[in-house]
Protein backbone atom coordinates (compact mmCIF):
# COMPACT_ATOMS: atom_id res chain seq x y z
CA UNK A 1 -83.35 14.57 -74.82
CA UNK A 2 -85.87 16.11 -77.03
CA UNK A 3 -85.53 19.90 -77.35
CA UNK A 4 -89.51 20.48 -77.53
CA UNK A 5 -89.96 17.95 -74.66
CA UNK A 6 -91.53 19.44 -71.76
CA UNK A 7 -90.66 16.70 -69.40
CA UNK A 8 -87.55 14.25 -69.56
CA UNK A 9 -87.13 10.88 -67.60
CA UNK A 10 -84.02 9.06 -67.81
CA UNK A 11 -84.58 5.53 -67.13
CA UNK A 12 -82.22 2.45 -66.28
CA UNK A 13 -84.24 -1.14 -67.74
CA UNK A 14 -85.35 -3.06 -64.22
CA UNK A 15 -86.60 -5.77 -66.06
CA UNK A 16 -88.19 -7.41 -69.38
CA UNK A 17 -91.20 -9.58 -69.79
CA UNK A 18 -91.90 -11.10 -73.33
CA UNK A 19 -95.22 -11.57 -74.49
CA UNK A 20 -96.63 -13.20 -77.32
CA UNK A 21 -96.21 -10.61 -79.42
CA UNK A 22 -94.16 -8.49 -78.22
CA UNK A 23 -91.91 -7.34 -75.56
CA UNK A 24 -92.79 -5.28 -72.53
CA UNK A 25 -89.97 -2.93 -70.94
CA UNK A 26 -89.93 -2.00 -67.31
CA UNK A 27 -87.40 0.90 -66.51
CA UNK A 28 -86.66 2.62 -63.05
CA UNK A 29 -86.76 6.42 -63.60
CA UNK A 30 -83.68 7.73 -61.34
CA UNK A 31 -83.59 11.36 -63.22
CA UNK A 32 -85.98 13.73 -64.18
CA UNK A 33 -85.43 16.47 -66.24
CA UNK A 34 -88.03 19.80 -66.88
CA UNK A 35 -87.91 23.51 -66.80
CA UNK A 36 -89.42 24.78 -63.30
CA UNK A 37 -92.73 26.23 -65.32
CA UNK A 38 -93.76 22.49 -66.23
CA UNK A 39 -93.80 21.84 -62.33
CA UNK A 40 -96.27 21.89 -59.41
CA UNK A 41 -94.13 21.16 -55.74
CA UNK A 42 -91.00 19.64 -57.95
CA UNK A 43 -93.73 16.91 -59.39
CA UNK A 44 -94.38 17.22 -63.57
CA UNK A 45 -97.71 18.39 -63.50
CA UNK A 46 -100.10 16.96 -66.41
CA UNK A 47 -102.26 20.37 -67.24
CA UNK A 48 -98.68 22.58 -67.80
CA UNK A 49 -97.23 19.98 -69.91
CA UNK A 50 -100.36 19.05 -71.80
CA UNK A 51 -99.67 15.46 -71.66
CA UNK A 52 -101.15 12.51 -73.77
CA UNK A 53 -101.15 8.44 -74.13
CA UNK A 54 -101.73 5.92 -76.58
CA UNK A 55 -104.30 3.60 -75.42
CA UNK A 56 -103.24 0.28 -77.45
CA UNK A 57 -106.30 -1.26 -77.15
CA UNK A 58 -108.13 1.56 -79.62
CA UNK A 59 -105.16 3.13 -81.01
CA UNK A 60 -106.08 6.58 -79.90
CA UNK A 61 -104.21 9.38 -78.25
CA UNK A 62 -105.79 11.03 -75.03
CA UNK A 63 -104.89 13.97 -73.34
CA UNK A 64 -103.91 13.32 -69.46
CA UNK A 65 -105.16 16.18 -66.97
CA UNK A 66 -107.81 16.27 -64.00
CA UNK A 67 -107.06 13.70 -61.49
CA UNK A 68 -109.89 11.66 -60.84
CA UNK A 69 -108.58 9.51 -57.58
CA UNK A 70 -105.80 8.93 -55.24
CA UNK A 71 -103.97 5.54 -56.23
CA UNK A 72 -104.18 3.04 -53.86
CA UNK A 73 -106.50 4.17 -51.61
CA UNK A 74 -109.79 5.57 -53.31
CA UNK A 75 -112.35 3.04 -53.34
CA UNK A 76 -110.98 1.35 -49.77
CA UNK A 77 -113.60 1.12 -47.27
């Protein structure tokens, strides 16, 4: 794990799809790891760990934080 890491998921590989260029890795989390003050109701909570991405399409780190709809169901009529 890394020390400075505010949030640890150990994952097992579920399965691998190759692409052109590349490979893409699918992996089944079945451990989490955090100190309590990085959680909201035992969930890693984006704003305490001050999360970011890479978007690959632009190259360009973005910070994670106010959700902006429920998956699955916002947009459904």
């Amino acid at each position: 794990m890394i020390e400075r890491c505010p949030v640890t998921m150990e994952c097992k590989l579920a399965h691998t799809v190759e692409l052109p260029t590349n490979t893409f890795f699918i992996g089944e989390i079945i451990n989490l790891y955090s100190e309590e003050r990085y959680l909201t109701e035992s969930m890693p909570d984006a704003k305490k760990t001050n999360s970011f991405i890479l978007t690959k399409s632009d190259n360009h780190y973005r910070v994670l934080g106010e959700s902006v709809g429920k998956a699955w169901s916002a947009g459904k009529f």
